[in-house]
C-alpha atoms as a PDB file:
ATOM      1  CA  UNK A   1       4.607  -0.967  -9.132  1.00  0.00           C
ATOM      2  CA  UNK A   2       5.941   1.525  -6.561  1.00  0.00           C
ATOM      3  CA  UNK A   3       6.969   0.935  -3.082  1.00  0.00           C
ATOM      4  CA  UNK A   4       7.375   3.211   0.380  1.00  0.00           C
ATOM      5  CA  UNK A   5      10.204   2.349   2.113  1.00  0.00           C
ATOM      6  CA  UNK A   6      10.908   3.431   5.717  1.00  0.00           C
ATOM      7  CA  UNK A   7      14.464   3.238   6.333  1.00  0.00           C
ATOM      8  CA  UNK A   8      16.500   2.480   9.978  1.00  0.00           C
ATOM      9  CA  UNK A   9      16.896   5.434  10.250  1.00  0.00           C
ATOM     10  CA  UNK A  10      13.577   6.705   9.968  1.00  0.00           C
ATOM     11  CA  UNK A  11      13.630   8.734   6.686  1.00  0.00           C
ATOM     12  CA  UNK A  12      11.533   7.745   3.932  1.00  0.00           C
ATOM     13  CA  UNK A  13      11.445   6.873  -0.292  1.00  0.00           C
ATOM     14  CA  UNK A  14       9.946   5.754  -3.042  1.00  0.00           C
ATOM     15  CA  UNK A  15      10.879   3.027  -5.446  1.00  0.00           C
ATOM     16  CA  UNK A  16      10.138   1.795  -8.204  1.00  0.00           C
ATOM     17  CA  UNK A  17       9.747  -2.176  -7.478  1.00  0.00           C
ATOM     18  CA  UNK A  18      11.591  -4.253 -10.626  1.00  0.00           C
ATOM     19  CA  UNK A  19      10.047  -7.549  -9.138  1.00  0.00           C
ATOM     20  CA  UNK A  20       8.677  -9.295  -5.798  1.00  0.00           C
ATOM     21  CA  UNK A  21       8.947 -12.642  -4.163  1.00  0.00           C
ATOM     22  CA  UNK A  22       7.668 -14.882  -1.642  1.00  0.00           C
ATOM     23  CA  UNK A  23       4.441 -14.880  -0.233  1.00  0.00           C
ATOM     24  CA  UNK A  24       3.183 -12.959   2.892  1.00  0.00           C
ATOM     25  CA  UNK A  25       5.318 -12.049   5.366  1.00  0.00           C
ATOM     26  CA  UNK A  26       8.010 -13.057   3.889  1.00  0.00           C
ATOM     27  CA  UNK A  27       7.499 -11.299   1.064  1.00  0.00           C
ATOM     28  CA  UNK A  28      10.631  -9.305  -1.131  1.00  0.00           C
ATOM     29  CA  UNK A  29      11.212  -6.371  -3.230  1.00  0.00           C
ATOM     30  CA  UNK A  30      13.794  -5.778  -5.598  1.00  0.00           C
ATOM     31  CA  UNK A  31      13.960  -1.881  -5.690  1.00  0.00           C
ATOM     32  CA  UNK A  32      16.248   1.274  -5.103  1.00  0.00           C
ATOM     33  CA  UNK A  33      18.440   2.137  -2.289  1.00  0.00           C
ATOM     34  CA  UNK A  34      17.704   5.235  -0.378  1.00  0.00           C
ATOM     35  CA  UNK A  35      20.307   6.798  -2.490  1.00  0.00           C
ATOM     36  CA  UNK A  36      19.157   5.603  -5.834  1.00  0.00           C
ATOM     37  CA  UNK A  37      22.741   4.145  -6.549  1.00  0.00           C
ATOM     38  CA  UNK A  38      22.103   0.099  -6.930  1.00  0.00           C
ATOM     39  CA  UNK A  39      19.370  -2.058  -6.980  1.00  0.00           C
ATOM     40  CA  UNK A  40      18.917  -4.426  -3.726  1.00  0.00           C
ATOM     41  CA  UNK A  41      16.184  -6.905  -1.885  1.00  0.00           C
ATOM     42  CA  UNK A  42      14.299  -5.290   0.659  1.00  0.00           C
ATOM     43  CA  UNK A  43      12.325  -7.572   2.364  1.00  0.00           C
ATOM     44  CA  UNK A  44       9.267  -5.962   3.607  1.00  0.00           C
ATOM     45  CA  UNK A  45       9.789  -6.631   7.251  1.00  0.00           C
ATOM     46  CA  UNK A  46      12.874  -6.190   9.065  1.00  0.00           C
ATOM     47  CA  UNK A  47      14.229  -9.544  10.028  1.00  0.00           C
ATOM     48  CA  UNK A  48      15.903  -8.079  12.997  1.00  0.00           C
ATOM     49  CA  UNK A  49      12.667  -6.291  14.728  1.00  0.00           C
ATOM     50  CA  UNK A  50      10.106  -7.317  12.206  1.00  0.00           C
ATOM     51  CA  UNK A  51       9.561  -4.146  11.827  1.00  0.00           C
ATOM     52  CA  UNK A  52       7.359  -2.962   8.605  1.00  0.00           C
ATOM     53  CA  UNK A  53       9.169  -1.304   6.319  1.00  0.00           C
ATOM     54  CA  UNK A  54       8.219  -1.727   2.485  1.00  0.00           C
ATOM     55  CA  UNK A  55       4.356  -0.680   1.527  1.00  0.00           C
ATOM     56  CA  UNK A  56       3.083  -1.262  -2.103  1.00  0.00           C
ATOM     57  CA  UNK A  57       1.515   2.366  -2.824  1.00  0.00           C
ATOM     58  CA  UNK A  58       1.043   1.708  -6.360  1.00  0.00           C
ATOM     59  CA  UNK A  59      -0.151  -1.678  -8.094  1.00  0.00           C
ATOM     60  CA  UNK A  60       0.496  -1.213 -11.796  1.00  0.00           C
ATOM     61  CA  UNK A  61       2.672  -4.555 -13.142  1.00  0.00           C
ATOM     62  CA  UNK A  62       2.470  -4.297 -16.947  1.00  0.00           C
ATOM     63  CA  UNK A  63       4.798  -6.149 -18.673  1.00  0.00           C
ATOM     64  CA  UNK A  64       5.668  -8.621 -15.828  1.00  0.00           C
ATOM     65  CA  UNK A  65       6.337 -12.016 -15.902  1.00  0.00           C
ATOM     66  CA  UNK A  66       6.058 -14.580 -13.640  1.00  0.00           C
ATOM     67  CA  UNK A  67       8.610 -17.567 -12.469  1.00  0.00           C
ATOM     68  CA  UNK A  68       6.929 -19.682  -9.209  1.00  0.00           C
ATOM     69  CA  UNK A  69       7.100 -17.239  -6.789  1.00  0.00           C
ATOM     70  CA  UNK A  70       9.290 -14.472  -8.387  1.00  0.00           C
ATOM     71  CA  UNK A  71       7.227 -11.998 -10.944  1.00  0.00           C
ATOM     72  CA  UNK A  72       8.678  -8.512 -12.152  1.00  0.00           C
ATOM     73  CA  UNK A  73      10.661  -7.226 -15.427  1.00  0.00           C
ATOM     74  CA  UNK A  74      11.717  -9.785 -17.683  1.00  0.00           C
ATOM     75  CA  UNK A  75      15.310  -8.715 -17.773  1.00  0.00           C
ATOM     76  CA  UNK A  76      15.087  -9.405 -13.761  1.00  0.00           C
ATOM     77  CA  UNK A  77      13.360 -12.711 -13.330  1.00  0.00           C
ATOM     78  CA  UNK A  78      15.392 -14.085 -16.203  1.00  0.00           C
ATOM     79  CA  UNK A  79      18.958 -12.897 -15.292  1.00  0.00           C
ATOM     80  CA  UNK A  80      19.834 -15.430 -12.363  1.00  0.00           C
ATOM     81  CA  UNK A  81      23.470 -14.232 -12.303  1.00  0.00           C
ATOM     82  CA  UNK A  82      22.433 -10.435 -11.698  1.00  0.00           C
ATOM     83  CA  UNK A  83      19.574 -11.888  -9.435  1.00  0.00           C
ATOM     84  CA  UNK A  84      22.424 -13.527  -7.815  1.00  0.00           C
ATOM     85  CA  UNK A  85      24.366 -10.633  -7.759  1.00  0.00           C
ATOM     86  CA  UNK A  86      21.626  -8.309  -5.961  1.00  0.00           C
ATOM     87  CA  UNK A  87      20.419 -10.500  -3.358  1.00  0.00           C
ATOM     88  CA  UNK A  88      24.181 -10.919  -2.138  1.00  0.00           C
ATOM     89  CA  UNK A  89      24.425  -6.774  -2.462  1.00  0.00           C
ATOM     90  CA  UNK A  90      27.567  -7.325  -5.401  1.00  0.00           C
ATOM     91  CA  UNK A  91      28.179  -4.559  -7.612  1.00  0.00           C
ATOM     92  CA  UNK A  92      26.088  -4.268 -10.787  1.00  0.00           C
ATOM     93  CA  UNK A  93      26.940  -3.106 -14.196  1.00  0.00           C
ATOM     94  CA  UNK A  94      26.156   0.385 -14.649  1.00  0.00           C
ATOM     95  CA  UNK A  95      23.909  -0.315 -17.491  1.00  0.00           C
ATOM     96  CA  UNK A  96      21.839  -2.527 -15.934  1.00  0.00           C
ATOM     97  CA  UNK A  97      21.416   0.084 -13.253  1.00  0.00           C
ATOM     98  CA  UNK A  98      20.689   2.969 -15.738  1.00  0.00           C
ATOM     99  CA  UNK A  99      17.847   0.878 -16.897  1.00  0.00           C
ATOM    100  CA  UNK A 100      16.209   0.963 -13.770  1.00  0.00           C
ATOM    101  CA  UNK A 101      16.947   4.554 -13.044  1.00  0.00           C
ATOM    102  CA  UNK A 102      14.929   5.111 -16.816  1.00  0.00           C
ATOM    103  CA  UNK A 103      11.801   3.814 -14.696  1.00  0.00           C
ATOM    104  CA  UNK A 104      13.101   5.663 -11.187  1.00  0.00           C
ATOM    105  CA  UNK A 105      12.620   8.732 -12.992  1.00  0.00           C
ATOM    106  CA  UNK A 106       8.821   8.002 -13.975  1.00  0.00           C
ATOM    107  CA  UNK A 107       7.559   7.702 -10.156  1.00  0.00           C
ATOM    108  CA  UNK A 108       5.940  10.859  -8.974  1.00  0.00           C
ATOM    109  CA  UNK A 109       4.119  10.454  -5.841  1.00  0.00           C
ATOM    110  CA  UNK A 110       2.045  13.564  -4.565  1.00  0.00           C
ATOM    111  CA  UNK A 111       1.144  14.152  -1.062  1.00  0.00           C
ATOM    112  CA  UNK A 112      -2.181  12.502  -1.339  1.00  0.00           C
ATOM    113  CA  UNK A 113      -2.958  10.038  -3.646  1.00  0.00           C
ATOM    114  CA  UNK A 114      -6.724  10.196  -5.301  1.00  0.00           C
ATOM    115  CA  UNK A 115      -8.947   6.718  -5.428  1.00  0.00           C
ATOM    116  CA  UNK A 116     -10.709   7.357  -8.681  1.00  0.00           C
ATOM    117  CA  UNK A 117     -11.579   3.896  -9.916  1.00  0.00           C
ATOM    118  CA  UNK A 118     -11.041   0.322  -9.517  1.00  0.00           C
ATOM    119  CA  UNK A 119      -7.326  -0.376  -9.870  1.00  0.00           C
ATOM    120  CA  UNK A 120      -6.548   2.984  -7.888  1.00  0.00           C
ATOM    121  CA  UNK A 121      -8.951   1.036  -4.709  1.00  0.00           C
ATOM    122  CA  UNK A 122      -6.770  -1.466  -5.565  1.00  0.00           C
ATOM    123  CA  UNK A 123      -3.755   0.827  -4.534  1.00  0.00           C
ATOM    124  CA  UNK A 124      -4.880   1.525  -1.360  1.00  0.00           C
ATOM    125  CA  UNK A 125      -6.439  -2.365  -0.280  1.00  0.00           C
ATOM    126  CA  UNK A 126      -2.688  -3.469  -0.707  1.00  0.00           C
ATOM    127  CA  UNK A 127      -1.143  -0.142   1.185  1.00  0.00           C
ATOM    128  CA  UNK A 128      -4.019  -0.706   4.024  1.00  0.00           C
ATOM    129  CA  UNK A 129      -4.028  -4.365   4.264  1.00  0.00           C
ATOM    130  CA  UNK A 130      -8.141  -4.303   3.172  1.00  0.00           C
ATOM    131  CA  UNK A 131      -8.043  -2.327   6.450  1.00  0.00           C
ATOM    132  CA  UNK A 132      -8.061  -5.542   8.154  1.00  0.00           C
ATOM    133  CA  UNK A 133      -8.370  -4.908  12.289  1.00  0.00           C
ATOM    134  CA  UNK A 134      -8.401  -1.024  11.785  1.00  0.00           C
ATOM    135  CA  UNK A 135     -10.089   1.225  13.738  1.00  0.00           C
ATOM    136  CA  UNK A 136     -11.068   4.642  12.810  1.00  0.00           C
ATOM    137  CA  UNK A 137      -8.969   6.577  15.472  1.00  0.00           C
ATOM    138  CA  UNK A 138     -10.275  10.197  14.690  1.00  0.00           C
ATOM    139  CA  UNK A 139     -12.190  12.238  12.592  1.00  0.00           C
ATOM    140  CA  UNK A 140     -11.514  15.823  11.892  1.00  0.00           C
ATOM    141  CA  UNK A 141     -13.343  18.939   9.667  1.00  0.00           C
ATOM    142  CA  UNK A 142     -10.995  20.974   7.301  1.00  0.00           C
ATOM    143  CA  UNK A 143     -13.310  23.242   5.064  1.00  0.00           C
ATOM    144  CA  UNK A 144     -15.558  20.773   3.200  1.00  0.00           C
ATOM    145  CA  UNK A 145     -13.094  18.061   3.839  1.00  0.00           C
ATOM    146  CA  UNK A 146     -13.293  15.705   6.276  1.00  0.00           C
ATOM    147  CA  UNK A 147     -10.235  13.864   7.218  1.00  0.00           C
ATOM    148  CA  UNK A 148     -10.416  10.479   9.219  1.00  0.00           C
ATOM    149  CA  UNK A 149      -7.135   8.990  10.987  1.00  0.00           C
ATOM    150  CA  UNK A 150      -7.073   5.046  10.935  1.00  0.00           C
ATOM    151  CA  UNK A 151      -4.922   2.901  12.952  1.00  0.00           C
ATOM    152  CA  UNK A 152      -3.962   0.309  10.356  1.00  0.00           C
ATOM    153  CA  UNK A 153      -1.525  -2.706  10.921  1.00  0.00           C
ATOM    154  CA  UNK A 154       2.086  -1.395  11.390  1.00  0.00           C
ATOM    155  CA  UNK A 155       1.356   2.400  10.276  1.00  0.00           C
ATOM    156  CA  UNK A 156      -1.497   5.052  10.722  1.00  0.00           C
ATOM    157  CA  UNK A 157      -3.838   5.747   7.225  1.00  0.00           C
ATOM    158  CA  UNK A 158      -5.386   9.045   5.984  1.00  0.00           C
ATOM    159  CA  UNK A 159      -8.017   9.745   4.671  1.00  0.00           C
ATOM    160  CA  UNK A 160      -9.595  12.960   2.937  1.00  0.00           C
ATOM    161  CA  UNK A 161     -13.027  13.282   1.909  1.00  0.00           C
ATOM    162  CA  UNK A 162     -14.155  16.046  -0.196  1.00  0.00           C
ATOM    163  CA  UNK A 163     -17.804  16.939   0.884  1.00  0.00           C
ATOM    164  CA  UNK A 164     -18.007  13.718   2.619  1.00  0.00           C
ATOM    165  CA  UNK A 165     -21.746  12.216   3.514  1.00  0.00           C
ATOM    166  CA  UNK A 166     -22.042   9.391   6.446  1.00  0.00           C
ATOM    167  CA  UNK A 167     -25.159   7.187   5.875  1.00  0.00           C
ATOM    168  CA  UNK A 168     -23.689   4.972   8.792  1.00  0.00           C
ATOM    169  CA  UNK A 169     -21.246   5.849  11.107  1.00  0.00           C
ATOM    170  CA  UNK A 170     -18.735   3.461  13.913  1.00  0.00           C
ATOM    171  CA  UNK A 171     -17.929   4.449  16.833  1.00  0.00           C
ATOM    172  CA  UNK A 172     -14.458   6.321  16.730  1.00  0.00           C
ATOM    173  CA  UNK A 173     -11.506   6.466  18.812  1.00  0.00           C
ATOM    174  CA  UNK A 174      -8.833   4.475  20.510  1.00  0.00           C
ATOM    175  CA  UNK A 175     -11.708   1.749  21.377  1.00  0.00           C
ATOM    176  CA  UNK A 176     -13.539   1.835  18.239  1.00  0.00           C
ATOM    177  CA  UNK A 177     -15.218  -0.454  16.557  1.00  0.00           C
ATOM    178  CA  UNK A 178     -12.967  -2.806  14.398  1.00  0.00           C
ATOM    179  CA  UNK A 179     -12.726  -3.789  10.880  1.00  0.00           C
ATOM    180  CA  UNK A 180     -12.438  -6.943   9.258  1.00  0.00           C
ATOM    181  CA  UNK A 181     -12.270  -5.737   5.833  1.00  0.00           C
ATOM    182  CA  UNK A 182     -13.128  -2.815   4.237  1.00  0.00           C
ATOM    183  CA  UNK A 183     -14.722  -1.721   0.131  1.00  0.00           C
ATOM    184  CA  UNK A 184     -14.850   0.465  -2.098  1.00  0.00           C
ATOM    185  CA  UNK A 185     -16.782   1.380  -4.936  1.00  0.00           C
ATOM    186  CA  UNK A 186     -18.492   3.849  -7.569  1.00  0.00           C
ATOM    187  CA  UNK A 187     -21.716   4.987  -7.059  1.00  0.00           C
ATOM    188  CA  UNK A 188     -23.753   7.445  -8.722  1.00  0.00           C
ATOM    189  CA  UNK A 189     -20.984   9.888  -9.262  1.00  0.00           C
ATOM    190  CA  UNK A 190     -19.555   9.277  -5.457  1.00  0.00           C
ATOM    191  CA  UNK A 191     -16.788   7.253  -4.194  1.00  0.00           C
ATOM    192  CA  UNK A 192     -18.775   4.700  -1.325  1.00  0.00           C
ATOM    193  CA  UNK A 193     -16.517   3.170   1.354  1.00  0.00           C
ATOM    194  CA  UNK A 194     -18.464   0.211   3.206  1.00  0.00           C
ATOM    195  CA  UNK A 195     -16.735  -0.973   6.479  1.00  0.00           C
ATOM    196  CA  UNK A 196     -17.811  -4.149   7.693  1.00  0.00           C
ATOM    197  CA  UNK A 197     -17.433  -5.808  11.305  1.00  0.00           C
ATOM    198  CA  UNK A 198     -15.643  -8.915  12.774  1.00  0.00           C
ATOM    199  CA  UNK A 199     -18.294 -11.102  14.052  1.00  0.00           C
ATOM    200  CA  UNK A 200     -19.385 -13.151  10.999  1.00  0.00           C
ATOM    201  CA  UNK A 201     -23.239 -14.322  10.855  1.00  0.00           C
ATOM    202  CA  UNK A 202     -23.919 -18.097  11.262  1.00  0.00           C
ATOM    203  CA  UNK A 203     -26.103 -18.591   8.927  1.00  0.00           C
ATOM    204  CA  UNK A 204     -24.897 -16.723   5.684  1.00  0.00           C
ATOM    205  CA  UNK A 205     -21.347 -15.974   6.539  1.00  0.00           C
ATOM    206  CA  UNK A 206     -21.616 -12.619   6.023  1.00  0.00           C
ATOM    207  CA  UNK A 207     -20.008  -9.893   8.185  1.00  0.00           C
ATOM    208  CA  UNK A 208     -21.621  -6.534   9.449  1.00  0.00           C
ATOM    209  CA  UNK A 209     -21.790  -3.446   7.855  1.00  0.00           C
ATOM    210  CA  UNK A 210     -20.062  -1.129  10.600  1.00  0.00           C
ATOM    211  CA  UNK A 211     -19.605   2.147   8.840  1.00  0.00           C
ATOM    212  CA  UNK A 212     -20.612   3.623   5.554  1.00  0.00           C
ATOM    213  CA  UNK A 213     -19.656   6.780   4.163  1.00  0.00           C
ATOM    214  CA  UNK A 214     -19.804   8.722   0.547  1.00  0.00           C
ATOM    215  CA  UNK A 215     -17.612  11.436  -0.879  1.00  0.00           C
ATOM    216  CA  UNK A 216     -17.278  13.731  -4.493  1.00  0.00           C
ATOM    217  CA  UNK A 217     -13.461  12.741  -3.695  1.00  0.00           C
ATOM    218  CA  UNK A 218     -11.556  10.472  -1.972  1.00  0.00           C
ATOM    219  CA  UNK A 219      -7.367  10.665  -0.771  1.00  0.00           C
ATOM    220  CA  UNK A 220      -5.740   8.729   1.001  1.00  0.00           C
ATOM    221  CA  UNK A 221      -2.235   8.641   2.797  1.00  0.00           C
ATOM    222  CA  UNK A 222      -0.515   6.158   4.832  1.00  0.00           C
ATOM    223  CA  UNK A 223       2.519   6.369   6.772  1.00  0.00           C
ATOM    224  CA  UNK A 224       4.805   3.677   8.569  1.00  0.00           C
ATOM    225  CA  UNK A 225       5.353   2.940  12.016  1.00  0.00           C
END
């Protein structure tokens, strides 16, 4: 798992996230500094302005375990005392940190990231939030790619379609038409992104299909607020 972090002060990194706990809002990571120096909790809203300021760009968690609500690397969840040690910011063993560092120095995240199957649409429905009361803000052409700005919870998403085809189109711009939820999937050789609409129908619970577009390639960006 990989995490963007914005920082106070504006700047942003990526971690590699060693484990994560609580639920929702109140949800933790334990990750890098901005300096890559210790490990710490950074809770993924600032408690002082509640502020976003961790994102989950990358959803991999092989080789995790579980304990209630903490899950993450063995050699975390088990160690209470070190666990102790980072949530109160005390100084860790430089061995412990070098193991983390061993995974720091796997994370290599490009510009754009692609959505190329199932667990990579994955990535990007726990960066975007589903796209849950996003609107599609603009929409502009670049060659044969088309690039649509969404306004997403806390942050503003990117994406970049590669010879992009709209079978049904929303209406776009700071009053458009707002998602509830948003999917993805593989069709035919295409990435398919389905929108769908708030207003849910009485009869079969269902929610309307607002926008529909499909692409050779899909990227996708997000920044913080």
């Amino acid at each position: 798992m990989i995490a963007q972090v914005k920082t106070q002060a504006g700047t942003v990194y990526y971690t590699a996230v060693f484990a994560i706990f609580g639920k929702g809002g109140s949800c933790t990571v334990i990750g890098f500094d901005e300096n890559f120096e210790t490990l710490k909790c950074i809770p993924f809203y600032d408690r002082a302005n509640r502020r976003q300021q961790v994102m989950i760009v990358e959803t991999t968690r092989d080789n995790w375990v579980q304990d209630g609500y903490l899950e993450g690397y063995d050699w975390i969840v088990y160690d209470k005392k070190r666990l102790e040690h980072i949530r109160l910011g005390r100084l860790l063993h430089p061995d412990f940190v070098a193991r983390g560092k061993a995974l720091q120095d796997e994370v290599n995240i490009p510009e754009w990231l692609e959505v190329t199957d199932l667990k990579t649409a994955r990535d990007i429905y726990w960066a975007a939030t589903s796209f849950h009361d996003a609107i599609i803000h603009s929409m502009e052409r670049e060659g044969a790619d088309t690039i649509l700005q969404f306004e997403i919870w806390n942050g503003t998403a990117k994406l970049r379609l590669e010879n992009a085809e709209f079978h049904k189109l929303c209406a776009i711009g700071p009053h458009g038409d707002e998602f509830d939820c948003a999917h993805i999937t593989f069709e035919d050789g295409k990435v398919h992104f389905r929108g769908y609409g708030m207003k849910v129908d009485e009869e079969d619970g269902s929610r309307p299909m607002i926008c529909h577009f499909s692409c050779a390639r899909l990227y996708w960006k997000i920044e913080l607020d």
